[in-house]
PDB file of N, CA and C in Angstrom:
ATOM      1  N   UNK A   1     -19.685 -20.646   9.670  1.00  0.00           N
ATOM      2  CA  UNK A   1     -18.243 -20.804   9.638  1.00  0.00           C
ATOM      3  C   UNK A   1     -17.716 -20.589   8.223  1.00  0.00           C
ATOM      4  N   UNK A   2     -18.182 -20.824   7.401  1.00  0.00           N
ATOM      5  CA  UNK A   2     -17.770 -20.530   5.977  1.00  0.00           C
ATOM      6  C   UNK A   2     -17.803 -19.558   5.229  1.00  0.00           C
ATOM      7  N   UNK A   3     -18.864 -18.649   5.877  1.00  0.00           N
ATOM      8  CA  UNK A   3     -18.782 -17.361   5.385  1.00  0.00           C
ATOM      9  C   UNK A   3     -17.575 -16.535   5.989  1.00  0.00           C
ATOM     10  N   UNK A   4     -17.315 -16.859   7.372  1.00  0.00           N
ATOM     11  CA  UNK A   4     -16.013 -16.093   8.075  1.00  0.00           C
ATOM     12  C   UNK A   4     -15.010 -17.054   7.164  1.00  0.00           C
ATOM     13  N   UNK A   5     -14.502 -17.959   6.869  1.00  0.00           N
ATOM     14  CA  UNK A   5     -13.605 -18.037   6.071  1.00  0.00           C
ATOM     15  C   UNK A   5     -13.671 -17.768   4.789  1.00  0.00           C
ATOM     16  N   UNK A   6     -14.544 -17.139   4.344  1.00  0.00           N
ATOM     17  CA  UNK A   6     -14.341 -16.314   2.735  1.00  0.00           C
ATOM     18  C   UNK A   6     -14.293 -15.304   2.952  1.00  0.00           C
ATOM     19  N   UNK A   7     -14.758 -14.682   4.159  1.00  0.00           N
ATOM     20  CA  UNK A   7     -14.581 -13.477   4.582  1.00  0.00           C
ATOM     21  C   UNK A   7     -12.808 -13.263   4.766  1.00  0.00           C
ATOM     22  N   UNK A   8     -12.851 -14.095   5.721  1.00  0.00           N
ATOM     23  CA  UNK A   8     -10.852 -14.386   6.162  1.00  0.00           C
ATOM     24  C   UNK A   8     -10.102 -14.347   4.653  1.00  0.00           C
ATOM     25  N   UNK A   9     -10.472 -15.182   3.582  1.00  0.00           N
ATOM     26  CA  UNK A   9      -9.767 -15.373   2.404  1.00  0.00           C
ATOM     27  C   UNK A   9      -9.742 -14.370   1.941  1.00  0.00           C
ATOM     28  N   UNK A  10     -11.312 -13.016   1.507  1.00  0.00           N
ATOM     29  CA  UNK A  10     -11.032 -12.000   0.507  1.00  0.00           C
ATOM     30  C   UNK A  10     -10.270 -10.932   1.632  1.00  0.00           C
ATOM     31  N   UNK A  11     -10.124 -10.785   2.443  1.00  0.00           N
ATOM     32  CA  UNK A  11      -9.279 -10.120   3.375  1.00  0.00           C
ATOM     33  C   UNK A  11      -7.657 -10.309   3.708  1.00  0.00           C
ATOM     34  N   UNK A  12      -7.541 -11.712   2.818  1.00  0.00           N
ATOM     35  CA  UNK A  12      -6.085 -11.744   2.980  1.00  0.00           C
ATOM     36  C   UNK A  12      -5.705 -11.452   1.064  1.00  0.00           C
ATOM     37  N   UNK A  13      -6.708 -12.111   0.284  1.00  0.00           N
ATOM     38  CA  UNK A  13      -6.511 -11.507  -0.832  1.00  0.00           C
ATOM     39  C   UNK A  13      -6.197  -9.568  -0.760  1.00  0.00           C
ATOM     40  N   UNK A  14      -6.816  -9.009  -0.268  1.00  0.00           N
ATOM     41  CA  UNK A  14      -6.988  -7.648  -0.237  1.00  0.00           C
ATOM     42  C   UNK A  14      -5.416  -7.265   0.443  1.00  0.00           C
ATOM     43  N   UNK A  15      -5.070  -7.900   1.581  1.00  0.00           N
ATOM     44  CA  UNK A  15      -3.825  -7.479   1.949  1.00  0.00           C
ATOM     45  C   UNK A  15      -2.825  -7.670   0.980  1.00  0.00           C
ATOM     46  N   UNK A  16      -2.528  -8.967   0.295  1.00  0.00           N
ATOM     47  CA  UNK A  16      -1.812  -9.466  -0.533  1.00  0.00           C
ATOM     48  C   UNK A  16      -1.721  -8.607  -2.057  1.00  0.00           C
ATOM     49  N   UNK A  17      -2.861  -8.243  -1.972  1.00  0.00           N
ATOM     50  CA  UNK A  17      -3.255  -6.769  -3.342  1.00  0.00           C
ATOM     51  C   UNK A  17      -2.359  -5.567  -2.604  1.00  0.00           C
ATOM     52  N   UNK A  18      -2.812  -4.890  -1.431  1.00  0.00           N
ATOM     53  CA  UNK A  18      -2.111  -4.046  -1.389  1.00  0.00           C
ATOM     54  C   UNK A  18      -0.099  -3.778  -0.941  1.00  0.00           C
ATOM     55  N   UNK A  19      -0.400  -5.659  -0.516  1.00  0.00           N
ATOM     56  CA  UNK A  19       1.338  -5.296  -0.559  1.00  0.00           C
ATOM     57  C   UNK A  19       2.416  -5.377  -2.095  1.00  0.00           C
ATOM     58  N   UNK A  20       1.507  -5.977  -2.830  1.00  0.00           N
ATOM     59  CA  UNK A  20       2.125  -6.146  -4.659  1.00  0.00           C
ATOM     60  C   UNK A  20       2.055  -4.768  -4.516  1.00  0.00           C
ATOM     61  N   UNK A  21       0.953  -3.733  -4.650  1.00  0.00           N
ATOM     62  CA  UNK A  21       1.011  -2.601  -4.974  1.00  0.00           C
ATOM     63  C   UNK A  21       2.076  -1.622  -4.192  1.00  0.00           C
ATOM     64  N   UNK A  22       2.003  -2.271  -2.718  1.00  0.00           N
ATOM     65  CA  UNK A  22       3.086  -0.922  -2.204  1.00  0.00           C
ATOM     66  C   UNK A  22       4.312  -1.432  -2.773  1.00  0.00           C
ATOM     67  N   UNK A  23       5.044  -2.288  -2.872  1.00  0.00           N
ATOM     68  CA  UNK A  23       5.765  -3.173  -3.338  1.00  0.00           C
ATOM     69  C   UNK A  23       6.422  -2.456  -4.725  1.00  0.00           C
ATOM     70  N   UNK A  24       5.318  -2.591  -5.344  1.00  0.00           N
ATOM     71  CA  UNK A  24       5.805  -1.868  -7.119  1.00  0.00           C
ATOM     72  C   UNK A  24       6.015  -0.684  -6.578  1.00  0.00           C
ATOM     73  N   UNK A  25       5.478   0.328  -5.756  1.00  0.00           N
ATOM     74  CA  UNK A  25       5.594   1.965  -5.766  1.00  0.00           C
ATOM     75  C   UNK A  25       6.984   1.968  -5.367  1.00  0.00           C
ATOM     76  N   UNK A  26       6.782   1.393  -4.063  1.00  0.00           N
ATOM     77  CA  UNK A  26       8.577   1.004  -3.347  1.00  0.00           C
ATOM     78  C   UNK A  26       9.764   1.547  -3.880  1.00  0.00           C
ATOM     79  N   UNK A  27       9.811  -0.228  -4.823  1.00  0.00           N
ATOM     80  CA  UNK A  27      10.310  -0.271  -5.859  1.00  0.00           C
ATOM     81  C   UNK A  27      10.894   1.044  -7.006  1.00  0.00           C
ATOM     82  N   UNK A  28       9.605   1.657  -7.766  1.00  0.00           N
ATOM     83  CA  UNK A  28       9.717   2.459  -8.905  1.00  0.00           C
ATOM     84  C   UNK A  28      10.270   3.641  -7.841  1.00  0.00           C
ATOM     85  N   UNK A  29      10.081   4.231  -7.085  1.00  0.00           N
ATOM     86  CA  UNK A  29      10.781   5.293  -6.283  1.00  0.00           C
ATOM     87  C   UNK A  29      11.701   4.809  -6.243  1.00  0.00           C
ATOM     88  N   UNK A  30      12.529   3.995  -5.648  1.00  0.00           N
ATOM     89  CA  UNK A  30      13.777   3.323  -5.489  1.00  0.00           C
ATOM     90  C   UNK A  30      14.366   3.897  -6.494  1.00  0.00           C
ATOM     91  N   UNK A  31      14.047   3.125  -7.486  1.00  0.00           N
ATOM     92  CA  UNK A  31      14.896   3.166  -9.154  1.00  0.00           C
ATOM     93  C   UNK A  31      14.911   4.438  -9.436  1.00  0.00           C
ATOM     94  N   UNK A  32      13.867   5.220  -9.328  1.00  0.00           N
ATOM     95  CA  UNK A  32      13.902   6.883  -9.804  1.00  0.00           C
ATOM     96  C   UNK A  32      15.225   8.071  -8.684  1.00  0.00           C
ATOM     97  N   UNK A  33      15.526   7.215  -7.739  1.00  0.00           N
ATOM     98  CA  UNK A  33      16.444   7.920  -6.694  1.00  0.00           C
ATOM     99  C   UNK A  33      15.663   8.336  -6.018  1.00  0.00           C
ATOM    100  N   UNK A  34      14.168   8.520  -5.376  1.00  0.00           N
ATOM    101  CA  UNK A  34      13.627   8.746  -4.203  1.00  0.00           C
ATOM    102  C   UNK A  34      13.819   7.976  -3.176  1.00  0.00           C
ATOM    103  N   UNK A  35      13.642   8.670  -1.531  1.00  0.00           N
ATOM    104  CA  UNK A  35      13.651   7.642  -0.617  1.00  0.00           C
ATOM    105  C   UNK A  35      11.903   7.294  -0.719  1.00  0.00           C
ATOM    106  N   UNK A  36      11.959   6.427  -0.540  1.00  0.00           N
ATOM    107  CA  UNK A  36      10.295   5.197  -0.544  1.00  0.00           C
ATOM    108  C   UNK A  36       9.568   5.551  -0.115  1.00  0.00           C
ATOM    109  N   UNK A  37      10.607   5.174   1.573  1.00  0.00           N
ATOM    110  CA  UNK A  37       9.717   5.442   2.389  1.00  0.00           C
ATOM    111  C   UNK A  37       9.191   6.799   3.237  1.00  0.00           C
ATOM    112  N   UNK A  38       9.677   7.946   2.971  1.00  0.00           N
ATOM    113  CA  UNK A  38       9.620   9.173   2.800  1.00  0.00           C
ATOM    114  C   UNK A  38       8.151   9.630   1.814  1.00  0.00           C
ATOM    115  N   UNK A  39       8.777   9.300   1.048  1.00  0.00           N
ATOM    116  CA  UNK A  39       7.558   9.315  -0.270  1.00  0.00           C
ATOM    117  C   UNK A  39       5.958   8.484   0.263  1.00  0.00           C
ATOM    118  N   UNK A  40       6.356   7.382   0.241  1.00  0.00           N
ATOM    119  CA  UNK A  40       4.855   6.608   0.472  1.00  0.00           C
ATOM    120  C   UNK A  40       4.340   7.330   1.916  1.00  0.00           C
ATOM    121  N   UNK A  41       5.089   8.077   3.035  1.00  0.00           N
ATOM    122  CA  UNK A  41       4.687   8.281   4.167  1.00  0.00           C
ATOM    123  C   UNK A  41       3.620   9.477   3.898  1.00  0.00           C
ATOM    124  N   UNK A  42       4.454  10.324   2.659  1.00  0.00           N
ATOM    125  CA  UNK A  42       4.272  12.067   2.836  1.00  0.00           C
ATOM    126  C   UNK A  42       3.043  11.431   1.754  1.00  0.00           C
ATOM    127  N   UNK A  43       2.878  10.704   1.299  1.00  0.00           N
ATOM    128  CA  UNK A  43       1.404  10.388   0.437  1.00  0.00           C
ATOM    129  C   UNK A  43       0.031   9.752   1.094  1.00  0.00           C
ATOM    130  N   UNK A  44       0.393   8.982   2.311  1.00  0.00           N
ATOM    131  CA  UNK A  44      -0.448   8.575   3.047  1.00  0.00           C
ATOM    132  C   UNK A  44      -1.163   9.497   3.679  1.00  0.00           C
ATOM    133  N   UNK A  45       0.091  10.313   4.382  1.00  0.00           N
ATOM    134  CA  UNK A  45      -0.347  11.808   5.715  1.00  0.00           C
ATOM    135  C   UNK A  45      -1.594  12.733   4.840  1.00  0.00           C
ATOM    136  N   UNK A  46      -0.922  12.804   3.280  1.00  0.00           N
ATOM    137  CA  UNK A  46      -1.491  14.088   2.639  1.00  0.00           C
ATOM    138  C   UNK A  46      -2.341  14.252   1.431  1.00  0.00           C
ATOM    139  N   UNK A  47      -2.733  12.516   1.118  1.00  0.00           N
ATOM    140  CA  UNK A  47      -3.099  11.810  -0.379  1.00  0.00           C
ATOM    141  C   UNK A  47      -2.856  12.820  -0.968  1.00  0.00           C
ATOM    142  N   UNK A  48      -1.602  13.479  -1.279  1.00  0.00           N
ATOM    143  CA  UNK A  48      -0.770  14.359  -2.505  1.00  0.00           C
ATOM    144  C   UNK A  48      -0.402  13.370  -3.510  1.00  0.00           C
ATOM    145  N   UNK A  49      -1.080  13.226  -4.973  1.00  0.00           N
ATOM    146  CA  UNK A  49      -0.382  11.618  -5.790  1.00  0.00           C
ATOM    147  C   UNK A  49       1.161  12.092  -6.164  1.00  0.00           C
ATOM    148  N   UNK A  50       1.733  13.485  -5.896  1.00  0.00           N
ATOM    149  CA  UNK A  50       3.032  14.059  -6.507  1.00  0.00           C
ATOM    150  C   UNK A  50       3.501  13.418  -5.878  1.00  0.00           C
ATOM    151  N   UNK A  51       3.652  13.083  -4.349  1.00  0.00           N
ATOM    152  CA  UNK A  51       4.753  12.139  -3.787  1.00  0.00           C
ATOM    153  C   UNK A  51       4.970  10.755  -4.120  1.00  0.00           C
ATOM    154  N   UNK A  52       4.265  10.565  -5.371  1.00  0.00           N
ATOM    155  CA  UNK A  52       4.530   9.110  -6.188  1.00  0.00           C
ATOM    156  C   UNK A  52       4.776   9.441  -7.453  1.00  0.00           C
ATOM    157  N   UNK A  53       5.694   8.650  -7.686  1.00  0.00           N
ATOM    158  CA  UNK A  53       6.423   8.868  -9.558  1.00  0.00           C
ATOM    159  C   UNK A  53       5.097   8.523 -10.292  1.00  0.00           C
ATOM    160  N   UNK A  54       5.234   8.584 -11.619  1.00  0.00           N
ATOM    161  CA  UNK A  54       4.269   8.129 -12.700  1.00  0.00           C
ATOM    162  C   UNK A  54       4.921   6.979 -13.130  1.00  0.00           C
ATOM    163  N   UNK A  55       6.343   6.852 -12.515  1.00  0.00           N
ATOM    164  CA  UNK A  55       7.450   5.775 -13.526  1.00  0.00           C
ATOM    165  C   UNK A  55       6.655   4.260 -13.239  1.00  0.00           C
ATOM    166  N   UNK A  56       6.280   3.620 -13.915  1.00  0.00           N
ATOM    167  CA  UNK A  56       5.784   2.599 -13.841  1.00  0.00           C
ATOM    168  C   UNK A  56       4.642   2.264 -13.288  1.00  0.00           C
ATOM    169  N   UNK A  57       3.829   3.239 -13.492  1.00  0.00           N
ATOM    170  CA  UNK A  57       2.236   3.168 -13.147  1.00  0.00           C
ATOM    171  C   UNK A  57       2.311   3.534 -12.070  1.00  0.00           C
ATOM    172  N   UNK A  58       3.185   3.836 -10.697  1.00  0.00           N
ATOM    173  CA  UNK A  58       3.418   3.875  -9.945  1.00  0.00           C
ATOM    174  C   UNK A  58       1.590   5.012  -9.077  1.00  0.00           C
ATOM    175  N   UNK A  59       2.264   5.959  -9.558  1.00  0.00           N
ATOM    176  CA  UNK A  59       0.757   6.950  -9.134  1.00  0.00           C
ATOM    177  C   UNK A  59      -0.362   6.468  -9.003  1.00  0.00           C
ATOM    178  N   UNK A  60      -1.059   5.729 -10.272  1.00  0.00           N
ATOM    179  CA  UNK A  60      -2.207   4.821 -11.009  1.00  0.00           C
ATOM    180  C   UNK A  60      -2.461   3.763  -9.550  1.00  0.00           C
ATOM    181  N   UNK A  61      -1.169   3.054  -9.241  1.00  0.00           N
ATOM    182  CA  UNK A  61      -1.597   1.796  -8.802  1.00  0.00           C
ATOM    183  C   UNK A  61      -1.237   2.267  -7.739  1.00  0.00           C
ATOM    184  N   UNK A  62      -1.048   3.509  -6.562  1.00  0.00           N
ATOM    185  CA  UNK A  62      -1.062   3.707  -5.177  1.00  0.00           C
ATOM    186  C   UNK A  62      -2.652   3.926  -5.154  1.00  0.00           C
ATOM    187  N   UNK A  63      -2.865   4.781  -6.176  1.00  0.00           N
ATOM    188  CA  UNK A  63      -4.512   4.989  -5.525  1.00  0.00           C
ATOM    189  C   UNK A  63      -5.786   3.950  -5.608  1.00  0.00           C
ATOM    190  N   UNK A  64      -5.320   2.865  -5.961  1.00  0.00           N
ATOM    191  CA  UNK A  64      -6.155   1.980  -5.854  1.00  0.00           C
ATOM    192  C   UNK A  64      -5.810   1.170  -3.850  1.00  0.00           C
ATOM    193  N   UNK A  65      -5.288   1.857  -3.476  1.00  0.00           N
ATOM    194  CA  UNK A  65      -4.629   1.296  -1.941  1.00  0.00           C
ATOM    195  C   UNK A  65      -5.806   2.541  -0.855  1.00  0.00           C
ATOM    196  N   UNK A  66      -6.493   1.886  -0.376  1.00  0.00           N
ATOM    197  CA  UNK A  66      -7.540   2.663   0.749  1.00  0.00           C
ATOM    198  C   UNK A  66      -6.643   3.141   1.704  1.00  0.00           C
ATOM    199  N   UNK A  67      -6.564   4.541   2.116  1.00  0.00           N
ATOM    200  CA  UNK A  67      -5.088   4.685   3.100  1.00  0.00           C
ATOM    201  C   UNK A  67      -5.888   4.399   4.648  1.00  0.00           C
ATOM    202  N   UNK A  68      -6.876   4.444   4.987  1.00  0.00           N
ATOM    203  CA  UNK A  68      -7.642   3.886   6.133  1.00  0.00           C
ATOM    204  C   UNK A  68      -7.438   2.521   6.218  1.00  0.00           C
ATOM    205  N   UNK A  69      -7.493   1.620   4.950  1.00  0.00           N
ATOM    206  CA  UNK A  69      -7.445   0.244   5.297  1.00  0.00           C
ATOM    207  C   UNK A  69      -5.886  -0.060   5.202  1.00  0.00           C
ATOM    208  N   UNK A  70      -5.203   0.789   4.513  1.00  0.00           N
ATOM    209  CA  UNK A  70      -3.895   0.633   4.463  1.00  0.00           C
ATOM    210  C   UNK A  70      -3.395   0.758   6.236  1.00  0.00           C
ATOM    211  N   UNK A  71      -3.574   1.740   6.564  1.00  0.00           N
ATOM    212  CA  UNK A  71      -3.375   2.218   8.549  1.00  0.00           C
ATOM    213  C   UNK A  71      -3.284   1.552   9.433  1.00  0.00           C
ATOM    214  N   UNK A  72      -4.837   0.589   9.470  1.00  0.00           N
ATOM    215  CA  UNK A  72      -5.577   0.107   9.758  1.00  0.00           C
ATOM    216  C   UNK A  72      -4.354  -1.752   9.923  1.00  0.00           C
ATOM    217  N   UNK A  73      -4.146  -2.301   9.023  1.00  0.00           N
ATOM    218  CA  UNK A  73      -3.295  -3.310   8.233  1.00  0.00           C
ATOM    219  C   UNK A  73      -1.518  -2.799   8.773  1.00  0.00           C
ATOM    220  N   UNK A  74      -0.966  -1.281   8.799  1.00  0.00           N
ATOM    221  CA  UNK A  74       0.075  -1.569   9.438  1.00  0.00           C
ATOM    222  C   UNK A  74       0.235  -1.442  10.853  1.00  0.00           C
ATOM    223  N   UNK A  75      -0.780  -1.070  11.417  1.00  0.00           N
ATOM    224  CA  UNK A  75      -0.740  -0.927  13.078  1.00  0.00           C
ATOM    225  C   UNK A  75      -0.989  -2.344  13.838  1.00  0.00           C
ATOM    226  N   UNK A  76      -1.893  -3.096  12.746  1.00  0.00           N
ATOM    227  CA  UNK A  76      -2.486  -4.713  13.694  1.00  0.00           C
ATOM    228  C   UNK A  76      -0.793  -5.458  13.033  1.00  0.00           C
ATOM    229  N   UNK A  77      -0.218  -5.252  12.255  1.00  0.00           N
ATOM    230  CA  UNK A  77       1.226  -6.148  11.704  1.00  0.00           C
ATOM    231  C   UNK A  77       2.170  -5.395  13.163  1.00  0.00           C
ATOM    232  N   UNK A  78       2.251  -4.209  13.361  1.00  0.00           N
ATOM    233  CA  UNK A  78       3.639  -3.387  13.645  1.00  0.00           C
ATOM    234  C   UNK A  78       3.019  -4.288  15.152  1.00  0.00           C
ATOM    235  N   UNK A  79       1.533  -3.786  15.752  1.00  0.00           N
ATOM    236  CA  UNK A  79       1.520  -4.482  17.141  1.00  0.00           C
ATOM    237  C   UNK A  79       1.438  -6.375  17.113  1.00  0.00           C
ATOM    238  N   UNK A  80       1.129  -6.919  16.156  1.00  0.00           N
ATOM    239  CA  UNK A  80       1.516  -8.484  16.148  1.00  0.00           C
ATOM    240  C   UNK A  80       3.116  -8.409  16.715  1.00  0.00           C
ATOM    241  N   UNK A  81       4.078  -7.978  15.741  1.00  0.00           N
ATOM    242  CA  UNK A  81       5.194  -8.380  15.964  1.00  0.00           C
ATOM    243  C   UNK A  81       6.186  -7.722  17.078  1.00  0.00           C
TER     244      UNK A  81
END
């Protein structure tokens, strides 16, 4: 039982990592006049890093985001709710 809850913990750590990160990209597109979510979509479909600014590390800190585990994380949220 304790290993599934450290398992459960670094798995919600990991989600919680990648929503700071989509979060900042979001964000820095926002501010630069891109639409976001346009951008973060056409980067997921095509891991092209051009569809992410450089403005604020932005590029740097999408590719640390697994787009399989990223997928994976919005399909089990979109069918929860």
């Amino acid at each position: 039982m304790d290993k599934t809850m450290a398992f459960t913990s670094v798995h919600r750590e990991r989600e919680t990592e990648m929503k700071d990160i989509l979060t900042t990209v979001y964000e820095s597109l926002q501010e630069k006049g891109y639409n976001p979510i346009n951008q973060i979509v056409g980067y997921i479909l095509s891991e092209d890093p051009t569809y992410i600014t450089t403005y604020n590390n932005a590029r740097s800190l999408i590719r640390h985001v697994d787009r399989d585990e990223l997928l994976q994380i919005l399909v089990k949220k979109y069918l929860e709710s």
